[in-house]
PDB file of N, CA and C in Angstrom:
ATOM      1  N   UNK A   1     113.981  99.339  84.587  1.00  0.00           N
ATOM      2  CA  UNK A   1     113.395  99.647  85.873  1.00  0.00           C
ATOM      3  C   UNK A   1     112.254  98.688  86.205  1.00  0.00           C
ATOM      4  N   UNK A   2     111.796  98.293  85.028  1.00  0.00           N
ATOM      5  CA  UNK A   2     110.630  96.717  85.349  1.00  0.00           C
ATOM      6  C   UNK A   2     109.423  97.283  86.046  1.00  0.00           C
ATOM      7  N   UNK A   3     108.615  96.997  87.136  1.00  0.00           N
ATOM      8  CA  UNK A   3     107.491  97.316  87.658  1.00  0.00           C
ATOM      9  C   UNK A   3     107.582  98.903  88.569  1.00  0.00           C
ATOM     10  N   UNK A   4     109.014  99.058  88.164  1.00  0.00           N
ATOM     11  CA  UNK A   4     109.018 100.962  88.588  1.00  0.00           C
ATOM     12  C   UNK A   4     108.690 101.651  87.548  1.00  0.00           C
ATOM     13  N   UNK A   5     108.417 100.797  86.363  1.00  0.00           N
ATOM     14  CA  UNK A   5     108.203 101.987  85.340  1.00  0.00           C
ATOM     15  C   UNK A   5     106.698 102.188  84.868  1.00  0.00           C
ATOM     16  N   UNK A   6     105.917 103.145  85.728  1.00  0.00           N
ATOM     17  CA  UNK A   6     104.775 103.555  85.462  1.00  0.00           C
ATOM     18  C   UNK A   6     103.899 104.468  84.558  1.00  0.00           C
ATOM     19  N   UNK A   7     105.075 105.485  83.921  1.00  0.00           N
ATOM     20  CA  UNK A   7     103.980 105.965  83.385  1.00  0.00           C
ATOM     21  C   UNK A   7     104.451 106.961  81.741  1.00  0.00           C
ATOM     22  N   UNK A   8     105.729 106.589  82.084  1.00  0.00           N
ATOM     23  CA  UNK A   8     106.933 107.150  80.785  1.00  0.00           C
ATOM     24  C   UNK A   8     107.511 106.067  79.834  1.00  0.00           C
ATOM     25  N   UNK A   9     107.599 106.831  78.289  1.00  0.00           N
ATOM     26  CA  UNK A   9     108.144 106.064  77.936  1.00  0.00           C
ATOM     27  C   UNK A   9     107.985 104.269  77.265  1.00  0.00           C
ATOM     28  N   UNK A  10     106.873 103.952  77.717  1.00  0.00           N
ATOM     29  CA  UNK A  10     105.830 102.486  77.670  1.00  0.00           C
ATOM     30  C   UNK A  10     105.223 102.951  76.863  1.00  0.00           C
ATOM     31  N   UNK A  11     105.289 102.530  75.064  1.00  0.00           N
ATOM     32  CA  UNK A  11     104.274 102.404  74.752  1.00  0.00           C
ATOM     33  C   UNK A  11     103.244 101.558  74.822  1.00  0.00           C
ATOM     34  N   UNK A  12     101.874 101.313  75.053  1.00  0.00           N
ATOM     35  CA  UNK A  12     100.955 100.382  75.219  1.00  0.00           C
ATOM     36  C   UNK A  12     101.008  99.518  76.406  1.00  0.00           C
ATOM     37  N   UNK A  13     101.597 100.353  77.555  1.00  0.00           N
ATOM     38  CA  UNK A  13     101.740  99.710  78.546  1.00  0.00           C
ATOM     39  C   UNK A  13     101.495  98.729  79.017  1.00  0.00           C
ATOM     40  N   UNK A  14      99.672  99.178  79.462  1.00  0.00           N
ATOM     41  CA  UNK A  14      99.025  98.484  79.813  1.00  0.00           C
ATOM     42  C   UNK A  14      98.404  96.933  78.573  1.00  0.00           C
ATOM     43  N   UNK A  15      98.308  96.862  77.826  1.00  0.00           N
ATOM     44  CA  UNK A  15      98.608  96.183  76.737  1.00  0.00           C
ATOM     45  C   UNK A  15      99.663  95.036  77.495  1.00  0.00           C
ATOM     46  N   UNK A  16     100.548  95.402  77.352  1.00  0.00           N
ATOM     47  CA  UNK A  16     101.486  94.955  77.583  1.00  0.00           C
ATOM     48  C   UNK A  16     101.759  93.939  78.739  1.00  0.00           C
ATOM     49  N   UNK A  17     101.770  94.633  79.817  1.00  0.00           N
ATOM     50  CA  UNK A  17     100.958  94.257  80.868  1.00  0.00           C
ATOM     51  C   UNK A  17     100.256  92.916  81.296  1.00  0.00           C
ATOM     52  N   UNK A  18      98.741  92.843  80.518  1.00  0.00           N
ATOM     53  CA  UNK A  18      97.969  91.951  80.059  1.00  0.00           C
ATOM     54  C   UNK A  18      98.626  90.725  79.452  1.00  0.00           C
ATOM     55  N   UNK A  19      98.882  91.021  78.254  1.00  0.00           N
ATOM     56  CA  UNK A  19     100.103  89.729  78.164  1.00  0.00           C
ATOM     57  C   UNK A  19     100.527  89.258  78.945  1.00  0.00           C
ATOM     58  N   UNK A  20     101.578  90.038  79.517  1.00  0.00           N
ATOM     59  CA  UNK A  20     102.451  89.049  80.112  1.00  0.00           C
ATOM     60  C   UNK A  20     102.138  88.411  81.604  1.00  0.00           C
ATOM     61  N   UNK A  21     100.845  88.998  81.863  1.00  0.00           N
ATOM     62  CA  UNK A  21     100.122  87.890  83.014  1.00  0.00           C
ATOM     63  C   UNK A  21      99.067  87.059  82.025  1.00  0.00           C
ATOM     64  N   UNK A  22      98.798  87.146  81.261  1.00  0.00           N
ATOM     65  CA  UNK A  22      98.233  85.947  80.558  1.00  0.00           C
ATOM     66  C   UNK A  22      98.947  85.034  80.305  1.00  0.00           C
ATOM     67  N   UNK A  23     100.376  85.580  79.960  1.00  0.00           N
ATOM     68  CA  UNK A  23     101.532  84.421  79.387  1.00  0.00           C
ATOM     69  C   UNK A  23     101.873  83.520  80.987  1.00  0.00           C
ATOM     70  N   UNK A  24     102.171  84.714  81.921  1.00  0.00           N
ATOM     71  CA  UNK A  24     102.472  83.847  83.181  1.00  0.00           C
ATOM     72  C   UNK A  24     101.131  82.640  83.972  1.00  0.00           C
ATOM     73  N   UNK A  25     100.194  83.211  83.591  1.00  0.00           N
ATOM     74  CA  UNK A  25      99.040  82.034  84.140  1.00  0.00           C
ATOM     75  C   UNK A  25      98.816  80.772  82.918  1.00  0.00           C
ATOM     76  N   UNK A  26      99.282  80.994  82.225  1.00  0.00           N
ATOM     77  CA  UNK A  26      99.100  79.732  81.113  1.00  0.00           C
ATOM     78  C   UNK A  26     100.619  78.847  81.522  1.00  0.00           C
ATOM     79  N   UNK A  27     101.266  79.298  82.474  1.00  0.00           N
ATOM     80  CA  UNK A  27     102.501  78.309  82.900  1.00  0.00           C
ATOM     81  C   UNK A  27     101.825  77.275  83.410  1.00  0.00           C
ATOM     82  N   UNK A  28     102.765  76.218  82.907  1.00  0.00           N
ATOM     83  CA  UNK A  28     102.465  74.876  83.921  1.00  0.00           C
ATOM     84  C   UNK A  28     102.570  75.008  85.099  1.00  0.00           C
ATOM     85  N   UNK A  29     103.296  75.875  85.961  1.00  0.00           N
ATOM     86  CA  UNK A  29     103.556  76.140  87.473  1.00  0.00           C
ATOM     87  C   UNK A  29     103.055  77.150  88.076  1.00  0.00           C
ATOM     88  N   UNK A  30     101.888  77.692  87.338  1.00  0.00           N
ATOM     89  CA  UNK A  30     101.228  78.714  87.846  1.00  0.00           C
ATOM     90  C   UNK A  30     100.010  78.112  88.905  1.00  0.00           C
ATOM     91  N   UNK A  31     100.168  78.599  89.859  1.00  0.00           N
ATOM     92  CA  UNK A  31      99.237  78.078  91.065  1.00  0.00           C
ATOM     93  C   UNK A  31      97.652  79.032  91.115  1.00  0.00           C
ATOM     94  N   UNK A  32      97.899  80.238  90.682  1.00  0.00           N
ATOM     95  CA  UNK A  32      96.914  81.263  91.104  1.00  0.00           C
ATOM     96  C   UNK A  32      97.546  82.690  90.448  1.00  0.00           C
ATOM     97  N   UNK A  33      96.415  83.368  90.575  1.00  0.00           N
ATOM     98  CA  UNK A  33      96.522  84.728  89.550  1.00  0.00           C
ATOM     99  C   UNK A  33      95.862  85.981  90.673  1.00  0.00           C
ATOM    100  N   UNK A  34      96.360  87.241  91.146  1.00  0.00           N
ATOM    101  CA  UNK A  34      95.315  87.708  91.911  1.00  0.00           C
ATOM    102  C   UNK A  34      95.908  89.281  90.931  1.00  0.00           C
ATOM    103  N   UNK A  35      94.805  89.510  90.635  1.00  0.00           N
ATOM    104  CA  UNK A  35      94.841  91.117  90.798  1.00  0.00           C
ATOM    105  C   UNK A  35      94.145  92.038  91.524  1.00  0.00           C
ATOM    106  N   UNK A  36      94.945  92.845  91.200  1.00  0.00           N
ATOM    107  CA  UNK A  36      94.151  94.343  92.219  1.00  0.00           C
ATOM    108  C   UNK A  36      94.019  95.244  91.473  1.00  0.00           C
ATOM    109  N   UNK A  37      93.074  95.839  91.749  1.00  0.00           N
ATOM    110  CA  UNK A  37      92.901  97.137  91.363  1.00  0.00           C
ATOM    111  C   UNK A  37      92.663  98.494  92.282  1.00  0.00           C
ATOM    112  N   UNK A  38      92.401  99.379  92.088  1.00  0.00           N
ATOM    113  CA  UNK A  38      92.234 100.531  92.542  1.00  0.00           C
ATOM    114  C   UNK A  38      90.848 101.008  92.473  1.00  0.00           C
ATOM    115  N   UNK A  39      89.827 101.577  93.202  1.00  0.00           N
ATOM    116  CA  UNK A  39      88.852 101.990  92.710  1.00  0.00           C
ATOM    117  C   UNK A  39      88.988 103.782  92.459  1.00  0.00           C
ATOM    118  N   UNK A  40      88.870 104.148  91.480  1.00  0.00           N
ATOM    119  CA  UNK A  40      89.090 105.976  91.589  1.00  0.00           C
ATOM    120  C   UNK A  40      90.304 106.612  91.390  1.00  0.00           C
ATOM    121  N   UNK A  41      91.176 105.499  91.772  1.00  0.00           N
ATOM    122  CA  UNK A  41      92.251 105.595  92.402  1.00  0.00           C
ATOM    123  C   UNK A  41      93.269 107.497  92.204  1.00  0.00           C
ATOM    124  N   UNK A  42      92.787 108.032  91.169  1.00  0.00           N
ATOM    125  CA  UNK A  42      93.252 109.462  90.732  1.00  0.00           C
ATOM    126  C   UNK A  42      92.600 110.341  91.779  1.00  0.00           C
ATOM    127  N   UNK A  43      91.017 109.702  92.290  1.00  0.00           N
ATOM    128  CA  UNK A  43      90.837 111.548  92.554  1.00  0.00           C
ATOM    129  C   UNK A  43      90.860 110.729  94.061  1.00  0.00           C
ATOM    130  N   UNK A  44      91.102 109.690  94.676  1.00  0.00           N
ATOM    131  CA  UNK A  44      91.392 109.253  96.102  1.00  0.00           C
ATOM    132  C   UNK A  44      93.022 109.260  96.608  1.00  0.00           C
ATOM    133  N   UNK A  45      93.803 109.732  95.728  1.00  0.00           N
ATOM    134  CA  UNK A  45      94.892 110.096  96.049  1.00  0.00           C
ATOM    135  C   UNK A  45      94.877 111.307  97.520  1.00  0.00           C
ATOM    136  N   UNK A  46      95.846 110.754  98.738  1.00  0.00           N
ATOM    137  CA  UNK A  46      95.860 111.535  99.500  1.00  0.00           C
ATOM    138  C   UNK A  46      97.254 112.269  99.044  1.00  0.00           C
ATOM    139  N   UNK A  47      96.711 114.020  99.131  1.00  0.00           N
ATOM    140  CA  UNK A  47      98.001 114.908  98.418  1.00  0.00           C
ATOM    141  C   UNK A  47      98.845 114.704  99.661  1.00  0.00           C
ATOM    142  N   UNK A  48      98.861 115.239 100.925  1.00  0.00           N
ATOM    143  CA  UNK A  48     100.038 114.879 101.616  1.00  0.00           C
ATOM    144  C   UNK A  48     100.796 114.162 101.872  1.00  0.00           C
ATOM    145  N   UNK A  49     100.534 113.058 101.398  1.00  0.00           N
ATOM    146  CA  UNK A  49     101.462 111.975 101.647  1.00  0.00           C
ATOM    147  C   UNK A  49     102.087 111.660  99.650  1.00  0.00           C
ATOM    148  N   UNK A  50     101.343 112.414  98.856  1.00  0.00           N
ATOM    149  CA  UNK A  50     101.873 112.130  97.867  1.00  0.00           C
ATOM    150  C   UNK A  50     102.861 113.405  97.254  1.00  0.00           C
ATOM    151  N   UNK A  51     102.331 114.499  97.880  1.00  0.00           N
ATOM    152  CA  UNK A  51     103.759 115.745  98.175  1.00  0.00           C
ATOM    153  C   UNK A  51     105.011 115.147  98.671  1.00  0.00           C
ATOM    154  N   UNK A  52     104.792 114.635  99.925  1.00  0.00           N
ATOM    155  CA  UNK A  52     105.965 114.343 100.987  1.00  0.00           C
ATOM    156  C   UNK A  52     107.047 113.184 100.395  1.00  0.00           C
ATOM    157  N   UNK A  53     106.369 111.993  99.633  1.00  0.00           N
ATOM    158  CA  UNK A  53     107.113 111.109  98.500  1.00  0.00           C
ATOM    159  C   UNK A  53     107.600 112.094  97.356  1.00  0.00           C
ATOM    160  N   UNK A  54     106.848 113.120  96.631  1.00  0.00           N
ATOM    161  CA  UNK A  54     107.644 113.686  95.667  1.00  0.00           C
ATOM    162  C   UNK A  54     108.399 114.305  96.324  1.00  0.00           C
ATOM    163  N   UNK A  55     108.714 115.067  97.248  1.00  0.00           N
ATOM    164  CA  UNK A  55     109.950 115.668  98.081  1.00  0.00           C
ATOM    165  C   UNK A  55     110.624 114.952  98.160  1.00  0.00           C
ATOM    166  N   UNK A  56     110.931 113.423  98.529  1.00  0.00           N
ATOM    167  CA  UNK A  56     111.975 112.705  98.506  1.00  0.00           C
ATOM    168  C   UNK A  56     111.915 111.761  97.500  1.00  0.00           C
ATOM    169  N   UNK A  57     111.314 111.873  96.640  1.00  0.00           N
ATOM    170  CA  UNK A  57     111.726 111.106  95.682  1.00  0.00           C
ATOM    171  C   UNK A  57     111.708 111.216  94.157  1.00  0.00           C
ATOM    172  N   UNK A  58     111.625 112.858  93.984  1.00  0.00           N
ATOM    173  CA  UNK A  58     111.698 113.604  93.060  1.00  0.00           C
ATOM    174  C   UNK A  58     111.693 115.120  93.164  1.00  0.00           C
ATOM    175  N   UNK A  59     112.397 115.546  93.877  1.00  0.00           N
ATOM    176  CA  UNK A  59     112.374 117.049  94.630  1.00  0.00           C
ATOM    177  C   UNK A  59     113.157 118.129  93.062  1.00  0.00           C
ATOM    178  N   UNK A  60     112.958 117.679  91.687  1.00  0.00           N
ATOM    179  CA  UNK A  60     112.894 118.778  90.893  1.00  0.00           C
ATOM    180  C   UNK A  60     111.109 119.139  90.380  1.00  0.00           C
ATOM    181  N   UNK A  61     110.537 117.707  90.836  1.00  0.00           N
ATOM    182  CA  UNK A  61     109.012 118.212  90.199  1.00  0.00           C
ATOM    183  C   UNK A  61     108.375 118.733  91.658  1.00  0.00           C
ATOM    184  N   UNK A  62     108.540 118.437  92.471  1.00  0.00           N
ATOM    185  CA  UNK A  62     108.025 118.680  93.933  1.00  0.00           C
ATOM    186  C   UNK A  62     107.605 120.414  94.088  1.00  0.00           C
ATOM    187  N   UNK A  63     108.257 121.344  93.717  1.00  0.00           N
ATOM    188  CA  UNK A  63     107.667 122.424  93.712  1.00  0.00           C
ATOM    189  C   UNK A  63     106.508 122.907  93.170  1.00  0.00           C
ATOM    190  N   UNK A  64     106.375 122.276  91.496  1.00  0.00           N
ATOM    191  CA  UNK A  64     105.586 122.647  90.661  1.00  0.00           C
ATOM    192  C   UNK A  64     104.309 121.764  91.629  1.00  0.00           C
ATOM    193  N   UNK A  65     104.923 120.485  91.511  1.00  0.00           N
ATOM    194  CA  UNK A  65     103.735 119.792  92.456  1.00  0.00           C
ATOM    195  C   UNK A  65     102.666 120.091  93.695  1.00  0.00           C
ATOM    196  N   UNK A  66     103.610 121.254  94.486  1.00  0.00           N
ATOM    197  CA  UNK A  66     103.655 121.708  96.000  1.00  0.00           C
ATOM    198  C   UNK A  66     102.547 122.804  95.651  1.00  0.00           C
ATOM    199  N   UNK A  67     103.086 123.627  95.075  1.00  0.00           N
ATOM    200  CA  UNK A  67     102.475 125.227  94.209  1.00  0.00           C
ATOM    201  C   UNK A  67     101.146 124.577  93.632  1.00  0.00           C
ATOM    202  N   UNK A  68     100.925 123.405  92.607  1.00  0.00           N
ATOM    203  CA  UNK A  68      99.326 123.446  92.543  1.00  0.00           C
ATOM    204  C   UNK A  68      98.595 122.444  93.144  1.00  0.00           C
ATOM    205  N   UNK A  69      99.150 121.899  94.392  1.00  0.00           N
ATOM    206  CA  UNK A  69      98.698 120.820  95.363  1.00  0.00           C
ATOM    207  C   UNK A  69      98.252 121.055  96.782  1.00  0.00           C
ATOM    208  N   UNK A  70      99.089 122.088  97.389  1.00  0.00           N
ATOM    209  CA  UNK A  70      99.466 122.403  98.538  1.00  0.00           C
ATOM    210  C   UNK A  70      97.846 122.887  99.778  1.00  0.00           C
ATOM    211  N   UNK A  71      97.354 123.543  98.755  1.00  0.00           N
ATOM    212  CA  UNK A  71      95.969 124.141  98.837  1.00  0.00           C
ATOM    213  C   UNK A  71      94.939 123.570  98.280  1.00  0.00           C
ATOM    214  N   UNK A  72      93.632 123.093  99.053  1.00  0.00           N
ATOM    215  CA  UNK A  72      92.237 123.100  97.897  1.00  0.00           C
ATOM    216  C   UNK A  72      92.184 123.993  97.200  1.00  0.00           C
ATOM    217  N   UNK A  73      91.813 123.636  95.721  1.00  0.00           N
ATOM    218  CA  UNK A  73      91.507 124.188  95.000  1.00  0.00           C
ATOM    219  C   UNK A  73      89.646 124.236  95.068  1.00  0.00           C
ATOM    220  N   UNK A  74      89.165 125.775  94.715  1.00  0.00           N
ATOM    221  CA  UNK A  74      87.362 125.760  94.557  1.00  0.00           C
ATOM    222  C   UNK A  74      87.204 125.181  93.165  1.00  0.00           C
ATOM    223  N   UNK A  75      85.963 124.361  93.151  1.00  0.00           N
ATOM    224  CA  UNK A  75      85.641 123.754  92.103  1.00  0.00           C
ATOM    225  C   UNK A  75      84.109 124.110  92.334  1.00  0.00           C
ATOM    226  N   UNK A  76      83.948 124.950  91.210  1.00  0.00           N
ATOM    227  CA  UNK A  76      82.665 125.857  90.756  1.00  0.00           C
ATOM    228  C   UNK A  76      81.305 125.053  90.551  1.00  0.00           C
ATOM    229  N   UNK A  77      80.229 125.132  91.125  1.00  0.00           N
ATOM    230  CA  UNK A  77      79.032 124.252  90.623  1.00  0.00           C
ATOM    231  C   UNK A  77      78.220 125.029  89.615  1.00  0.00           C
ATOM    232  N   UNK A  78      77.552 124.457  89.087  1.00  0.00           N
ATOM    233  CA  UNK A  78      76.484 125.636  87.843  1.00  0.00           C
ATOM    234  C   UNK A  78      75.524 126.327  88.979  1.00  0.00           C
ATOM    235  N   UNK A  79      75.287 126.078  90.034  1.00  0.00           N
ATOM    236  CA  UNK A  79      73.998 127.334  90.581  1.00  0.00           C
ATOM    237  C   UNK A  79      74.768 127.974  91.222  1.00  0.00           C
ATOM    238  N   UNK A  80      76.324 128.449  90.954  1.00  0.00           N
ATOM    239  CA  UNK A  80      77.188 129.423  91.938  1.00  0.00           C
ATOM    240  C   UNK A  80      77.697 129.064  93.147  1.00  0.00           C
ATOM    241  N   UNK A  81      77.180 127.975  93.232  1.00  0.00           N
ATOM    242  CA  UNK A  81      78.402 127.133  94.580  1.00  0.00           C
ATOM    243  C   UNK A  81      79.697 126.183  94.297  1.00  0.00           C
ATOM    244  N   UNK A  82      80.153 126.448  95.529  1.00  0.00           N
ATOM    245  CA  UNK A  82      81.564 125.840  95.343  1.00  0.00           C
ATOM    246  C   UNK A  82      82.133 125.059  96.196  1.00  0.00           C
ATOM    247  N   UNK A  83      82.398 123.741  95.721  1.00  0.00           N
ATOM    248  CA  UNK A  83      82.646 122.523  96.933  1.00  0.00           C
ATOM    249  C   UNK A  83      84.712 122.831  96.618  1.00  0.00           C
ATOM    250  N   UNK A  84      85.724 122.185  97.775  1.00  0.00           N
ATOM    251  CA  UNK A  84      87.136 122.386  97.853  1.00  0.00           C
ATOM    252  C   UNK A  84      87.242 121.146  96.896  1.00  0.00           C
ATOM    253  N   UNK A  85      88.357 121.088  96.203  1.00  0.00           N
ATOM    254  CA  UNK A  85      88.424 119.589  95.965  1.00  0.00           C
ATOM    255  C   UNK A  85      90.055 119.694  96.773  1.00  0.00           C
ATOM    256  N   UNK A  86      90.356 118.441  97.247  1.00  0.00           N
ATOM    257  CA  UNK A  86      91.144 118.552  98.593  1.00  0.00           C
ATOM    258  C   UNK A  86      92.270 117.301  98.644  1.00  0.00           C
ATOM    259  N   UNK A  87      91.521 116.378  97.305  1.00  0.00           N
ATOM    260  CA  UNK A  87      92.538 114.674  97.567  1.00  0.00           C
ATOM    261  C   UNK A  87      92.503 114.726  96.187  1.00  0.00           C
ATOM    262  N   UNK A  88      93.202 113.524  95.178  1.00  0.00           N
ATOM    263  CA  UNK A  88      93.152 113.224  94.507  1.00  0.00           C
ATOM    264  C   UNK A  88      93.831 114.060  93.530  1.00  0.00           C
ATOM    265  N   UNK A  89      94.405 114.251  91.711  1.00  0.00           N
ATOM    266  CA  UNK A  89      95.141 115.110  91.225  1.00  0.00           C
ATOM    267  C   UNK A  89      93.843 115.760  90.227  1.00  0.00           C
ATOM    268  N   UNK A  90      94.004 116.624  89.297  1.00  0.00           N
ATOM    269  CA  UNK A  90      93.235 117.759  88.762  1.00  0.00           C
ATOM    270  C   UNK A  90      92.785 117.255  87.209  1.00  0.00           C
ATOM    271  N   UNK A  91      92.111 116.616  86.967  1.00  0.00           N
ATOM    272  CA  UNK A  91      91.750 115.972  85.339  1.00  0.00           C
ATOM    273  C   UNK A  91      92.952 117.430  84.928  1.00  0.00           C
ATOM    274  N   UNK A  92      93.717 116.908  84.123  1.00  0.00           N
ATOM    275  CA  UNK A  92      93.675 117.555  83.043  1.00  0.00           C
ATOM    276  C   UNK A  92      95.029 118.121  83.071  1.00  0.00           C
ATOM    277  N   UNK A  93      95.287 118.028  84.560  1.00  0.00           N
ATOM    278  CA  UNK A  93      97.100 118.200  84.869  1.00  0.00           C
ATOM    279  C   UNK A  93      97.654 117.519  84.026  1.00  0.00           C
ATOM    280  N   UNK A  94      99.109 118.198  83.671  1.00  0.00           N
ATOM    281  CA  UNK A  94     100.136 117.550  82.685  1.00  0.00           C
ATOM    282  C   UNK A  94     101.145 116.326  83.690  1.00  0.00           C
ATOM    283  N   UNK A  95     100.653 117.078  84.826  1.00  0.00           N
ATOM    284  CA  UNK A  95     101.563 116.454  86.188  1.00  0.00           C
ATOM    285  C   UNK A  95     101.018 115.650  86.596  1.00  0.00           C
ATOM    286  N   UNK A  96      99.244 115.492  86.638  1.00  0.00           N
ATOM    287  CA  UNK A  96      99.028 114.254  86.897  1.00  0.00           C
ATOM    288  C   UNK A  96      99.474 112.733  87.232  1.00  0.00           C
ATOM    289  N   UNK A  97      99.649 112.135  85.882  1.00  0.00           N
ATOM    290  CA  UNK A  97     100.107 111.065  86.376  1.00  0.00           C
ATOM    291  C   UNK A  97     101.668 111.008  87.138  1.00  0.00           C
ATOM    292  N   UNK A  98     102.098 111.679  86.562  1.00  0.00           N
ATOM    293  CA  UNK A  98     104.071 111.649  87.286  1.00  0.00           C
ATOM    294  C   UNK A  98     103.561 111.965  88.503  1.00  0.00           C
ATOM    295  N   UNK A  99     102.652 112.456  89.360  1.00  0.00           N
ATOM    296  CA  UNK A  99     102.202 112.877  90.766  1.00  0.00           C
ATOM    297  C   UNK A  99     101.470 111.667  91.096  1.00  0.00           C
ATOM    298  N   UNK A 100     100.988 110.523  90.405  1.00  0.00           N
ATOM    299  CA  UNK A 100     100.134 109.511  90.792  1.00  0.00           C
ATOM    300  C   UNK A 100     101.103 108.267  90.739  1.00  0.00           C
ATOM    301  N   UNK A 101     102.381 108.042  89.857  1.00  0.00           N
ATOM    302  CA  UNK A 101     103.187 107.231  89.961  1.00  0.00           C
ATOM    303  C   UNK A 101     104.315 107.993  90.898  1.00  0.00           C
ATOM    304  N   UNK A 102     104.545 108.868  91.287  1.00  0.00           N
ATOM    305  CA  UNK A 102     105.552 109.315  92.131  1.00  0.00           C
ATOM    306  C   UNK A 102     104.595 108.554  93.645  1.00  0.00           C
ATOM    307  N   UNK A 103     103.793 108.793  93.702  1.00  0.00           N
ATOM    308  CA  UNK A 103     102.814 108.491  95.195  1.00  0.00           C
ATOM    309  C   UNK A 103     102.561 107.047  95.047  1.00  0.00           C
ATOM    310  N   UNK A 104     102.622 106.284  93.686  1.00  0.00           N
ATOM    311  CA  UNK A 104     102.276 104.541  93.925  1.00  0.00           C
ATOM    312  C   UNK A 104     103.891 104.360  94.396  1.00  0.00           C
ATOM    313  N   UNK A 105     104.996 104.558  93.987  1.00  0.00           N
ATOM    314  CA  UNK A 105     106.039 104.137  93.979  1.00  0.00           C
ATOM    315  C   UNK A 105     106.476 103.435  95.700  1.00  0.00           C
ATOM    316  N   UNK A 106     106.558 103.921  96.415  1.00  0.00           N
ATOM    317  CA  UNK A 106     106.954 103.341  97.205  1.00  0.00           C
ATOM    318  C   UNK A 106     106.452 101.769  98.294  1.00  0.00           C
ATOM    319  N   UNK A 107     104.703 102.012  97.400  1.00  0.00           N
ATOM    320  CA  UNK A 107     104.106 100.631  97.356  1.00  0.00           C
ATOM    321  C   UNK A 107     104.699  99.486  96.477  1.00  0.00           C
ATOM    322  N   UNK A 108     105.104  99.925  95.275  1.00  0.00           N
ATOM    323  CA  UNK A 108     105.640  98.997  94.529  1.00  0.00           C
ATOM    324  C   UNK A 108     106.442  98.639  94.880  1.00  0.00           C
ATOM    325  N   UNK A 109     107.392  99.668  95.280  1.00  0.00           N
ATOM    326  CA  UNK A 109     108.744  99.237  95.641  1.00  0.00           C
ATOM    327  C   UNK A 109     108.320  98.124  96.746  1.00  0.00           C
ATOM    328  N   UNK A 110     107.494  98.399  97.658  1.00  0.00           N
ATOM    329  CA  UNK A 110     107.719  97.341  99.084  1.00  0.00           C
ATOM    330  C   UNK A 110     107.396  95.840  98.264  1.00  0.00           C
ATOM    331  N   UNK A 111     106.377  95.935  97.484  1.00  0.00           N
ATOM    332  CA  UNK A 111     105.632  94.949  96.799  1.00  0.00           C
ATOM    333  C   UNK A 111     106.903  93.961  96.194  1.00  0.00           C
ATOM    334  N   UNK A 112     107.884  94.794  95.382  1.00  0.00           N
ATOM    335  CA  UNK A 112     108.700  94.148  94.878  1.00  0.00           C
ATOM    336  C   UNK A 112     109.927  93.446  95.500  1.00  0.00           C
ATOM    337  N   UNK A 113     110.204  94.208  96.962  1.00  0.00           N
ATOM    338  CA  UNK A 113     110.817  93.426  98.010  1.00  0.00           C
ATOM    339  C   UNK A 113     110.505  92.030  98.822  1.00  0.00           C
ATOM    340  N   UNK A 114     108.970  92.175  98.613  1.00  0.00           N
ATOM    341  CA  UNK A 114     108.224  91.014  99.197  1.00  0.00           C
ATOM    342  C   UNK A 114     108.358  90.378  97.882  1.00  0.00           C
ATOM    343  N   UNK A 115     108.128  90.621  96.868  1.00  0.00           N
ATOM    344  CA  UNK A 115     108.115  89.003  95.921  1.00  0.00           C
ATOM    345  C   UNK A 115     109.483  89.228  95.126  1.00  0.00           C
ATOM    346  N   UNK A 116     110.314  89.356  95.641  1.00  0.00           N
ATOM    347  CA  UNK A 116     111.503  89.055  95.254  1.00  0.00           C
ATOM    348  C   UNK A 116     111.941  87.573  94.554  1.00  0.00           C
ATOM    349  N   UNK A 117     111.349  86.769  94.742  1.00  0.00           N
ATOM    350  CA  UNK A 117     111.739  85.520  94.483  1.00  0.00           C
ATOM    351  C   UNK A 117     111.006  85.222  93.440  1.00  0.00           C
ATOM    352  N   UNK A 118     111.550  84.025  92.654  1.00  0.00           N
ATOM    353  CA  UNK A 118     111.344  83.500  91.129  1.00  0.00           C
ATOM    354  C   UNK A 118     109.531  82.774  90.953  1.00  0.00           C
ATOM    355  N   UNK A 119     109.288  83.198  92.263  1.00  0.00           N
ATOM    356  CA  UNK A 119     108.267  82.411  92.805  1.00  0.00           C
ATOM    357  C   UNK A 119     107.089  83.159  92.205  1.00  0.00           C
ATOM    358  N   UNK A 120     107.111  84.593  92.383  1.00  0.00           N
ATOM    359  CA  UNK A 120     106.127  85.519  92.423  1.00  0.00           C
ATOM    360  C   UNK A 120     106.241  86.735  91.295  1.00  0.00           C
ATOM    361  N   UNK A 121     105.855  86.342  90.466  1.00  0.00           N
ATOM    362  CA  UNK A 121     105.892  87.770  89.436  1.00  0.00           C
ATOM    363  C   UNK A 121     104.999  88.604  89.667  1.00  0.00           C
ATOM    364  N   UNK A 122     105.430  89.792  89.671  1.00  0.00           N
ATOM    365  CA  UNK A 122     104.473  91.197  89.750  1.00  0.00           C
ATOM    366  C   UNK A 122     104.619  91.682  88.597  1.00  0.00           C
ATOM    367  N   UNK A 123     103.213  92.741  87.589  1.00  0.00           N
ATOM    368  CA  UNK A 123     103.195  93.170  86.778  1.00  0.00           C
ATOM    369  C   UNK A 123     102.654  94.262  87.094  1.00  0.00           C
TER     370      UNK A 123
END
């Protein structure tokens, strides 16, 4: 599955990863290197739009997803107040990441349509 495979299954992924854009910028024909990153990127997740991708693009986890997503959850302060938390997935979910690579996926995917060619490796 190559740059669809986010978050199963990889041991040392990210490891991994690293390499092989180190290996690709030490080419003789390497022009430039850009990465990106994410800042937060877990708790800036917008849930509706990352529900609406697991509905179509994994509609056996989409319920479990729906059921503890669907609603803010209260998140308790120590002097008895309580702010919603409203974006982003729940430290500590098992679903977490499969809810954070179900919601990158269809970026990648476009990503990988645009550098389709021998020209442009994505990692």
């Amino acid at each position: 599955m190559g740059t669809l495979q986010t978050c199963a299954g990889l041991e040392s992924g990210i490891e991994a990863a690293t390499h092989a854009v180190r290996k690709s910028y030490e080419e003789d024909n390497s022009e430039c290197l850009l990465l990106v990153d994410t800042d937060n990127a877990f708790n800036k997740l917008n849930r509706k739009v990352s529900l609406e991708n697991t509905k179509r693009l994994c509609p056996p986890m989409y319920t479990y997803l729906h059921n503890s997503y669907n609603t803010p959850a209260m998140l308790y302060l120590e002097n008895g107040d309580h702010i919603l938390s409203q974006e982003g997935v729940t430290q500590g979910d098992n679903a977490a990441m499969a809810m954070y690579a179900l919601s990158a996926r269809p970026l990648i995917q476009a990503l990988s349509n645009e550098t389709a060619s021998d020209e442009v490796k994505q990692v």
